[in-house]
N, C-alpha and C. Protein backbone atom coordinates (compact mmCIF):
# COMPACT_ATOMS: atom_id res chain seq x y z
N UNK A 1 -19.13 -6.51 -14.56
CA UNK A 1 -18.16 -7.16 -13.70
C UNK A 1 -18.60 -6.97 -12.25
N UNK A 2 -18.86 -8.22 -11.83
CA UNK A 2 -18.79 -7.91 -9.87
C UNK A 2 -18.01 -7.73 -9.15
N UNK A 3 -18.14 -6.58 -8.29
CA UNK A 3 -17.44 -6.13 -7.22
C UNK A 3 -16.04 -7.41 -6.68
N UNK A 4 -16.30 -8.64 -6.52
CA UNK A 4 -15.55 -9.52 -6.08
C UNK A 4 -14.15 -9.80 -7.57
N UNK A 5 -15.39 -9.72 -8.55
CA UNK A 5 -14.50 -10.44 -9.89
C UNK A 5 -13.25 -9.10 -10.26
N UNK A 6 -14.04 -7.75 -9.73
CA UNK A 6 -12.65 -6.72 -9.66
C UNK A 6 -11.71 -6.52 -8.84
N UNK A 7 -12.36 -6.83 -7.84
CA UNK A 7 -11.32 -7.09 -6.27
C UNK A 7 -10.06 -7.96 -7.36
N UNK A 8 -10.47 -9.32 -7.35
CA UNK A 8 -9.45 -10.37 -7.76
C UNK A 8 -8.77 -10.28 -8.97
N UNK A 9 -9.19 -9.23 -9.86
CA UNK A 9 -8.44 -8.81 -10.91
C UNK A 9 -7.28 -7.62 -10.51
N UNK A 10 -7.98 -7.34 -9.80
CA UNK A 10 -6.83 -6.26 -9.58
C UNK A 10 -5.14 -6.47 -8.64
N UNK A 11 -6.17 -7.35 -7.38
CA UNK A 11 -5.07 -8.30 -6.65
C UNK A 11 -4.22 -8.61 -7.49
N UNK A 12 -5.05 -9.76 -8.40
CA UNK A 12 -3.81 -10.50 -9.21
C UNK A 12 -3.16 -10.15 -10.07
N UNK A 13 -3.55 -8.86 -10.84
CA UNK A 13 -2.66 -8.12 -11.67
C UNK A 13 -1.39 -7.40 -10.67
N UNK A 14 -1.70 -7.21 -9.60
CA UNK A 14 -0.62 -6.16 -8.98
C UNK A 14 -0.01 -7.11 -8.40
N UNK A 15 -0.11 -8.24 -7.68
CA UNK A 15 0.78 -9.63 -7.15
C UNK A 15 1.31 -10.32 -8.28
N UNK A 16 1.09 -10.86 -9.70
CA UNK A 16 1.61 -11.27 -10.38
C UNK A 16 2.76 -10.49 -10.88
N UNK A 17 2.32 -9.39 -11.69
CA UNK A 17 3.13 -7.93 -12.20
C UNK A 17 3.18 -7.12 -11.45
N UNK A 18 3.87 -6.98 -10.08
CA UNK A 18 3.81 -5.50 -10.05
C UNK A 18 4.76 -4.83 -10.72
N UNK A 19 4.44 -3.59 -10.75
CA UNK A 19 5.52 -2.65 -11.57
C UNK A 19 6.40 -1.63 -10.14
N UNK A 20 6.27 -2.10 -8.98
CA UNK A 20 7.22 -1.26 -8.05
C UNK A 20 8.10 -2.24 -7.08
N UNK A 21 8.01 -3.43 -7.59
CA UNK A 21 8.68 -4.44 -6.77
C UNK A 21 10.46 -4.68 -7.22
N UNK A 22 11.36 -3.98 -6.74
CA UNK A 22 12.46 -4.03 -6.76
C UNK A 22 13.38 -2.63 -6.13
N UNK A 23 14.71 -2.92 -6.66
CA UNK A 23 15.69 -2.20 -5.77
C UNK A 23 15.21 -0.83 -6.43
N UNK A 24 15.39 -0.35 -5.56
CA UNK A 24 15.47 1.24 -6.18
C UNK A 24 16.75 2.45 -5.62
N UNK A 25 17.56 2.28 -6.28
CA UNK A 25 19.15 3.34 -6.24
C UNK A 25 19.52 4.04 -5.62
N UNK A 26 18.34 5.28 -6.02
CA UNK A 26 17.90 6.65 -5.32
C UNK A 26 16.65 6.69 -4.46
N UNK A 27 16.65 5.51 -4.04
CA UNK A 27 15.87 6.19 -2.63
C UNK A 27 16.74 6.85 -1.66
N UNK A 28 15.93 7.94 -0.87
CA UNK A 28 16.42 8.84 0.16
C UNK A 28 16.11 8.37 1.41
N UNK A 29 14.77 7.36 1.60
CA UNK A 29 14.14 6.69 2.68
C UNK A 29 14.01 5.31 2.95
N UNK A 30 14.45 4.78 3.50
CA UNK A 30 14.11 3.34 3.90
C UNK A 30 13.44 3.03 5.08
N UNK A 31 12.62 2.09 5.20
CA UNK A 31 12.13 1.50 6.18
C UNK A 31 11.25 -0.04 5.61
N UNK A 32 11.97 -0.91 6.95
CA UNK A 32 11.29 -2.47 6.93
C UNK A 32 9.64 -2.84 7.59
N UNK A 33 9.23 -3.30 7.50
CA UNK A 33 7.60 -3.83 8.14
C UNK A 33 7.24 -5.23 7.92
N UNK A 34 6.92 -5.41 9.08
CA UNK A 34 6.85 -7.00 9.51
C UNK A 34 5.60 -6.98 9.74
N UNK A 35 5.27 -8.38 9.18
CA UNK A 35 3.36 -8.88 9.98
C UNK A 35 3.76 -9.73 10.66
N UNK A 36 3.87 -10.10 12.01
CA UNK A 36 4.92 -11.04 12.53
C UNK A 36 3.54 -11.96 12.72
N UNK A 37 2.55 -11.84 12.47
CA UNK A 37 1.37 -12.83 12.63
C UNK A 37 0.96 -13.79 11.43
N UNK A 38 1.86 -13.07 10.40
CA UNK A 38 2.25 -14.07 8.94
C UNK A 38 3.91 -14.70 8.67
N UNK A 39 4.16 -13.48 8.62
CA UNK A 39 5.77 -13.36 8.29
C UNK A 39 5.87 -12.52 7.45
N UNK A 40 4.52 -12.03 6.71
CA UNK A 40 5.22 -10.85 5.24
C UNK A 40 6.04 -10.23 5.86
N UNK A 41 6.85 -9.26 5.19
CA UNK A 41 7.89 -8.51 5.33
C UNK A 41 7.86 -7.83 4.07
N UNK A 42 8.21 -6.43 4.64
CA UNK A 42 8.58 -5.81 2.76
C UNK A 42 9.23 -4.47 3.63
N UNK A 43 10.18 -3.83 2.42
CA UNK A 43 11.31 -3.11 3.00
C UNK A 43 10.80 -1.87 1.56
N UNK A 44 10.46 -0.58 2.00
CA UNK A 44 9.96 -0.08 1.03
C UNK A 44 10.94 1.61 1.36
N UNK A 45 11.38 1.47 -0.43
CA UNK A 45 12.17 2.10 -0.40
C UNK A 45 11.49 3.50 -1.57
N UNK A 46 11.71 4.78 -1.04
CA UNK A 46 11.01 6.36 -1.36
C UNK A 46 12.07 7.28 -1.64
N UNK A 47 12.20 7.93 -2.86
CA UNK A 47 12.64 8.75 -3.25
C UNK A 47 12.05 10.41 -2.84
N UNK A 48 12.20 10.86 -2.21
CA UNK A 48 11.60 11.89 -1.53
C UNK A 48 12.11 13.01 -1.76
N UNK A 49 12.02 14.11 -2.70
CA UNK A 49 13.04 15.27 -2.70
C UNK A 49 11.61 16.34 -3.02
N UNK A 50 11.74 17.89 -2.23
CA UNK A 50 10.91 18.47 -1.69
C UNK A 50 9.34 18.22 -1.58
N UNK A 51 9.57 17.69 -0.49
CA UNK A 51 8.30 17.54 -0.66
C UNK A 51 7.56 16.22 -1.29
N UNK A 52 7.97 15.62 -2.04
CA UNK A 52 7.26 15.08 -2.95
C UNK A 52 7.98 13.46 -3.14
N UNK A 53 6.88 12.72 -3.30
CA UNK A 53 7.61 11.20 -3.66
C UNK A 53 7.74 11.05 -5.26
N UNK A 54 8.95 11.32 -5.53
CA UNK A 54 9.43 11.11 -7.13
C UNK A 54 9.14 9.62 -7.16
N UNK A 55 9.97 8.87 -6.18
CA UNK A 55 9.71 7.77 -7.19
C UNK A 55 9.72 6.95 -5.75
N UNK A 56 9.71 5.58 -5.79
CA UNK A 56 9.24 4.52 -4.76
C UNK A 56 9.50 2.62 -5.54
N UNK A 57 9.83 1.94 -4.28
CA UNK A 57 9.80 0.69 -4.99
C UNK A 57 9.54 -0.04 -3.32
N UNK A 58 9.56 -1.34 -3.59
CA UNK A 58 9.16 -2.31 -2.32
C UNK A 58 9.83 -3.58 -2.49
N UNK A 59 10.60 -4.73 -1.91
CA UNK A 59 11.30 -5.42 -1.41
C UNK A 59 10.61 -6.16 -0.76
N UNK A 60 10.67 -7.65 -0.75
CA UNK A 60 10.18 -8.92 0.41
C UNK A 60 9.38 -9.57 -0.21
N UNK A 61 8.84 -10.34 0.60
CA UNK A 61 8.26 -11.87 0.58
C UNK A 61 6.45 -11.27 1.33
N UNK A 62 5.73 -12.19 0.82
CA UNK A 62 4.18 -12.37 1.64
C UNK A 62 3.38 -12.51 0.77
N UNK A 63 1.94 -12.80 1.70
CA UNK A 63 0.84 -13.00 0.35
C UNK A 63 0.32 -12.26 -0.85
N UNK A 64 -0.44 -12.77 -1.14
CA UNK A 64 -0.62 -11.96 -2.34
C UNK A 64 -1.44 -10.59 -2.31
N UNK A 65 -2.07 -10.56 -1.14
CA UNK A 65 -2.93 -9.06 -0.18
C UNK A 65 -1.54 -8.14 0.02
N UNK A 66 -0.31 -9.18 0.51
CA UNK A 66 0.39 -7.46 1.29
C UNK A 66 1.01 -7.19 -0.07
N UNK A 67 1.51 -8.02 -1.06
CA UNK A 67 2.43 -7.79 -2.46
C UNK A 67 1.53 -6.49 -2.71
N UNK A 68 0.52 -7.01 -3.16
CA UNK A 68 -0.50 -6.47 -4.16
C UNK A 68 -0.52 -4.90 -3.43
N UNK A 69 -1.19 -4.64 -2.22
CA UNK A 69 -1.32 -3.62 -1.77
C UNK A 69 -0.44 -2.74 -1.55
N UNK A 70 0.85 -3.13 -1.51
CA UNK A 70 2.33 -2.24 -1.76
C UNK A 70 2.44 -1.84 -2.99
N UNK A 71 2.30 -2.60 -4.09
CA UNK A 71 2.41 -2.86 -5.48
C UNK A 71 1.53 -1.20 -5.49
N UNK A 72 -0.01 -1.50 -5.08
CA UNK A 72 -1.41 -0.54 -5.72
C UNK A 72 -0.78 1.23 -4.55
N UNK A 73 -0.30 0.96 -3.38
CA UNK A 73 -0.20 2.04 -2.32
C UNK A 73 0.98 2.85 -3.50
N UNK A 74 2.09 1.66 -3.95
CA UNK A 74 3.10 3.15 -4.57
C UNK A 74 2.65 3.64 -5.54
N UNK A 75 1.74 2.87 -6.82
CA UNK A 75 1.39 3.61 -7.61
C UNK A 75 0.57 4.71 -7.55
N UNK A 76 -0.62 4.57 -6.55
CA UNK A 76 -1.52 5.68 -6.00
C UNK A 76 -0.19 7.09 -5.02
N UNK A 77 1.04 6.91 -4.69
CA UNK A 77 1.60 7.66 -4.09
C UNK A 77 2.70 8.40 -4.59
N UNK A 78 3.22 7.99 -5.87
CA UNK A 78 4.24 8.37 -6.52
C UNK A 78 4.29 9.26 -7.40
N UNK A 79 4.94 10.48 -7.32
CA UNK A 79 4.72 11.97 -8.32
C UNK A 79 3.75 12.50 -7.24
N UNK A 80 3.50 12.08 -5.91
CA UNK A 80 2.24 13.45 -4.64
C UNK A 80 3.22 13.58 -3.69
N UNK A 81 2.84 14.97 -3.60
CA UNK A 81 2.93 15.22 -2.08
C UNK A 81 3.17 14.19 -0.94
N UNK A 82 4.06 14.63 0.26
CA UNK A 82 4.00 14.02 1.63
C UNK A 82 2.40 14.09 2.09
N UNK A 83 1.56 15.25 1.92
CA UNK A 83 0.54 15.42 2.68
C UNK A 83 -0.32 14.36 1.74
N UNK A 84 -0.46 14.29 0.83
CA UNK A 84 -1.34 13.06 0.22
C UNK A 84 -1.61 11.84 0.40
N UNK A 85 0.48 11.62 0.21
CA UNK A 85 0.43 10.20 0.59
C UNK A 85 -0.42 9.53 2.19
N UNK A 86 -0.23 10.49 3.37
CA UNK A 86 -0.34 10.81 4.45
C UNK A 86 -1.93 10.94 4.65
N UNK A 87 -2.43 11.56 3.51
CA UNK A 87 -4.00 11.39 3.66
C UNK A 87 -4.69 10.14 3.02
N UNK A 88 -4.09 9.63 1.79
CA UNK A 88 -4.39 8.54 1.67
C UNK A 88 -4.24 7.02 2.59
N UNK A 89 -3.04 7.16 3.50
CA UNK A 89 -2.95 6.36 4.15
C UNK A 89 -3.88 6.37 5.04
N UNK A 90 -4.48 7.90 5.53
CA UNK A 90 -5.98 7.48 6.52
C UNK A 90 -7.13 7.03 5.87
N UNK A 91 -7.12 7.07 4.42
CA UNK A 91 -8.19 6.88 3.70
C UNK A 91 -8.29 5.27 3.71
N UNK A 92 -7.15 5.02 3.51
CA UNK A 92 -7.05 3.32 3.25
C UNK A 92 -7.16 2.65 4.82
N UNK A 93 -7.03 3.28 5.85
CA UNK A 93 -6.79 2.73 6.91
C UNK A 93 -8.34 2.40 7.15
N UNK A 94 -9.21 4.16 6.80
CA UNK A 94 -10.67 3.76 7.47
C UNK A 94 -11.71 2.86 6.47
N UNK A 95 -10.94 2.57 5.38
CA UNK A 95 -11.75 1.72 4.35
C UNK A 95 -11.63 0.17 4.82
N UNK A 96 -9.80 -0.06 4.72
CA UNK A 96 -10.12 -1.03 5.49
C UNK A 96 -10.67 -1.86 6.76
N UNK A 97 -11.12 -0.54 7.83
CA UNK A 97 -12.10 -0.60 9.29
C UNK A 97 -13.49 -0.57 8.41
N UNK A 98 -13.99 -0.50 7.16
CA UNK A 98 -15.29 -0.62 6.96
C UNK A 98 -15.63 1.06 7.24
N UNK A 99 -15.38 1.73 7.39
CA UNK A 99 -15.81 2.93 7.85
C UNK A 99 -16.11 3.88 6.64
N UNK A 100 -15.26 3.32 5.54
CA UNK A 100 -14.91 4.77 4.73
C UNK A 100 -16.49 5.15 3.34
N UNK A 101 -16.62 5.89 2.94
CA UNK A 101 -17.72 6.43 2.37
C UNK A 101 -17.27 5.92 0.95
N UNK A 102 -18.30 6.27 0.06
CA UNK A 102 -17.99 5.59 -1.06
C UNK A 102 -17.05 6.37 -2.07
N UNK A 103 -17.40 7.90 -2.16
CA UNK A 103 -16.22 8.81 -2.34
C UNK A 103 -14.98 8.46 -1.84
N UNK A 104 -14.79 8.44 -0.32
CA UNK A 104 -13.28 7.67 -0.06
C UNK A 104 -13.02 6.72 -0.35
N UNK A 105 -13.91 5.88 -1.11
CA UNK A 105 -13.00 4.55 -1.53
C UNK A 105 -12.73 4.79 -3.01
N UNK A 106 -13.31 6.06 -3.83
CA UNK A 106 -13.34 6.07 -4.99
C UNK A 106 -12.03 7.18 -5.14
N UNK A 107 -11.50 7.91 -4.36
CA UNK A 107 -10.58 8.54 -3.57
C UNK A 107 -8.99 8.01 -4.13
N UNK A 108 -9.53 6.58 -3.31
CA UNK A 108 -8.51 5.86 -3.62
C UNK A 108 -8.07 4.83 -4.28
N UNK A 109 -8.82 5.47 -5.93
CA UNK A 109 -8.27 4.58 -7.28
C UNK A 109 -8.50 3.16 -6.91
N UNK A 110 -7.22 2.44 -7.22
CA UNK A 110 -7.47 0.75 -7.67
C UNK A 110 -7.35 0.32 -6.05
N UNK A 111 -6.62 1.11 -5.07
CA UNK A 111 -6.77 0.68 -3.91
C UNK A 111 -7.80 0.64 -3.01
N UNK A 112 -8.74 1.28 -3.79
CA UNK A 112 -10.48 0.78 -3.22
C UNK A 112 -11.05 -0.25 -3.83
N UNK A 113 -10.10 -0.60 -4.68
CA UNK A 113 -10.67 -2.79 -4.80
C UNK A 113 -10.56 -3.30 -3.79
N UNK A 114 -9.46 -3.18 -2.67
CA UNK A 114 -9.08 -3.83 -2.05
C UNK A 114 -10.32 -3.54 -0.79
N UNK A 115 -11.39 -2.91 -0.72
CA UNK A 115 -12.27 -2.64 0.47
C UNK A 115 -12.80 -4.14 0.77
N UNK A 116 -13.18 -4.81 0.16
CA UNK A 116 -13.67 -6.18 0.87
C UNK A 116 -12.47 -6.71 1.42
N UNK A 117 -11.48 -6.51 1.56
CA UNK A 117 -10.24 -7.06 2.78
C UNK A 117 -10.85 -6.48 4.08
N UNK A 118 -11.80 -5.65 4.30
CA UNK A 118 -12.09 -5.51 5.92
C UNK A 118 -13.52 -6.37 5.89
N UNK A 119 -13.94 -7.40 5.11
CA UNK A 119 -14.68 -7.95 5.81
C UNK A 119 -13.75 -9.90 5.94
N UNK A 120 -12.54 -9.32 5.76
CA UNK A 120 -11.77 -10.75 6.10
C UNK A 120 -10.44 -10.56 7.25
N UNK A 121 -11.14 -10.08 8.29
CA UNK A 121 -10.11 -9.95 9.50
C UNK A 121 -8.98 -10.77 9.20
N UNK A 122 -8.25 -11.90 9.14
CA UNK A 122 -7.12 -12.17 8.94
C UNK A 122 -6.44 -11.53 8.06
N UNK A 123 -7.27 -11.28 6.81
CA UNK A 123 -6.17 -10.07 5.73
C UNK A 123 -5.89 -8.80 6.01
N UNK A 124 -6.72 -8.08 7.02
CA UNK A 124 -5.97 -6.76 7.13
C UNK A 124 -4.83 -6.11 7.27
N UNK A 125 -4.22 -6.79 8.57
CA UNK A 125 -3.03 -6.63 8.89
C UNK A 125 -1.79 -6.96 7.37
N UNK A 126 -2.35 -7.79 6.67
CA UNK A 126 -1.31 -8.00 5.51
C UNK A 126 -1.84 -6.84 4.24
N UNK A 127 -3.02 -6.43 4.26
CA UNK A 127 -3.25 -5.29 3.37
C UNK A 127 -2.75 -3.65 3.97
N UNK A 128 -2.72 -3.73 5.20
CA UNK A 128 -1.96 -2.20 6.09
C UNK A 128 -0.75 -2.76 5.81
N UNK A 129 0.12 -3.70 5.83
CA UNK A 129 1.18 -3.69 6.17
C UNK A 129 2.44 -2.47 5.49
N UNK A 130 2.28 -2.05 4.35
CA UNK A 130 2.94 -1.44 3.37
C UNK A 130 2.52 0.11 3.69
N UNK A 131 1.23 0.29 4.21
CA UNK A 131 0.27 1.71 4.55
C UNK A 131 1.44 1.86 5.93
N UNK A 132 1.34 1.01 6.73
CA UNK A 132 1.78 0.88 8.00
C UNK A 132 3.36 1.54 7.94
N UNK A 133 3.88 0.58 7.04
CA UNK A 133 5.67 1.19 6.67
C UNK A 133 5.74 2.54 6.64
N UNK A 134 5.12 2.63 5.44
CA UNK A 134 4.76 4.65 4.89
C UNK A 134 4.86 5.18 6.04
N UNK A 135 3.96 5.28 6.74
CA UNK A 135 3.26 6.19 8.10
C UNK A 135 4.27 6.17 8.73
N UNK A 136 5.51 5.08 8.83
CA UNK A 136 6.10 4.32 9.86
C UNK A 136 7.52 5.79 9.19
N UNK A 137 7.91 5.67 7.99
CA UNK A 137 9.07 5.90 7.38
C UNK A 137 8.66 7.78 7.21
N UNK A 138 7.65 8.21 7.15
CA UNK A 138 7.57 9.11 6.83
C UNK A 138 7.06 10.10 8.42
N UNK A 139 6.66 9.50 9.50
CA UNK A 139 7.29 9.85 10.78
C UNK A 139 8.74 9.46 11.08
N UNK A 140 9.67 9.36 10.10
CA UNK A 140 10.48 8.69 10.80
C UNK A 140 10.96 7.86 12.02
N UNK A 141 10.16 6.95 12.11
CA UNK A 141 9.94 6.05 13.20
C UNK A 141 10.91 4.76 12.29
N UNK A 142 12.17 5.03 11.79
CA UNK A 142 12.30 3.38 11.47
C UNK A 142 13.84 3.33 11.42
């Protein structure tokens, strides 16, 4: 399988099905994130009790880069640590700048399919967007 033909399998498995796209009850955290240069939007909601993200879901509309990458960010974040999630989000940040090593993209499971999104500048901002929330909700900035 080529690198591209897994990229797009994985996209489209996590944009068609995701398994974290809805309300979630017991979340403890909320926060919204806008690509105001698309319109995605997604409102991602974290169950957070010591320490740790029990459980997580995501809310909104956008392409199939920001679905997907919310979809792949909660499953890689759910049952870890604050400090994980928190390191993975730099992991995904410098993969998507092209920067990250091949260990860090292997680091980060199915969300290192998504590394050819930094050689398509218009998708980035819609593949951070969900990374962006996290960082955003878990400084409490929201």
């Amino acid at each position: 399988m080529t690198d591209e033909s897994f990229y797009g399998e994985v996209l489209a498995d996590h944009n068609l099905h995701p398994l974290h796209k809805r309300e979630l009850e017991c979340a403890t955290h909320c926060c919204k994130g806008l690509n105001p240069t698309c319109g995605d939007n997604i409102e991602l909601h974290l169950n957070i009790q010591d320490g740790i993200v029990k459980d997580g879901s995501f809310t909104g509309i956008g392409c199939a880069v920001s679905q997907a990458s919310a979809d792949i960010m909660l499953e890689l974040i759910i049952g870890k640590p604050l400090e994980d999630a928190r390191h993975y989000a730099q992991l995904f940040r410098k993969m998507i700048g092209g920067e990250a090593t091949q260990d860090e993209i292997d680091e980060l499971e199915e969300a290192g399919a998504l590394h050819n999104v930094s050689k398509m500048p218009a998708r980035v901002k819609c593949a951070l967007l969900s990374w962006n929330t996290m960082e955003k909700l878990l400084d409490g900035d929201n």
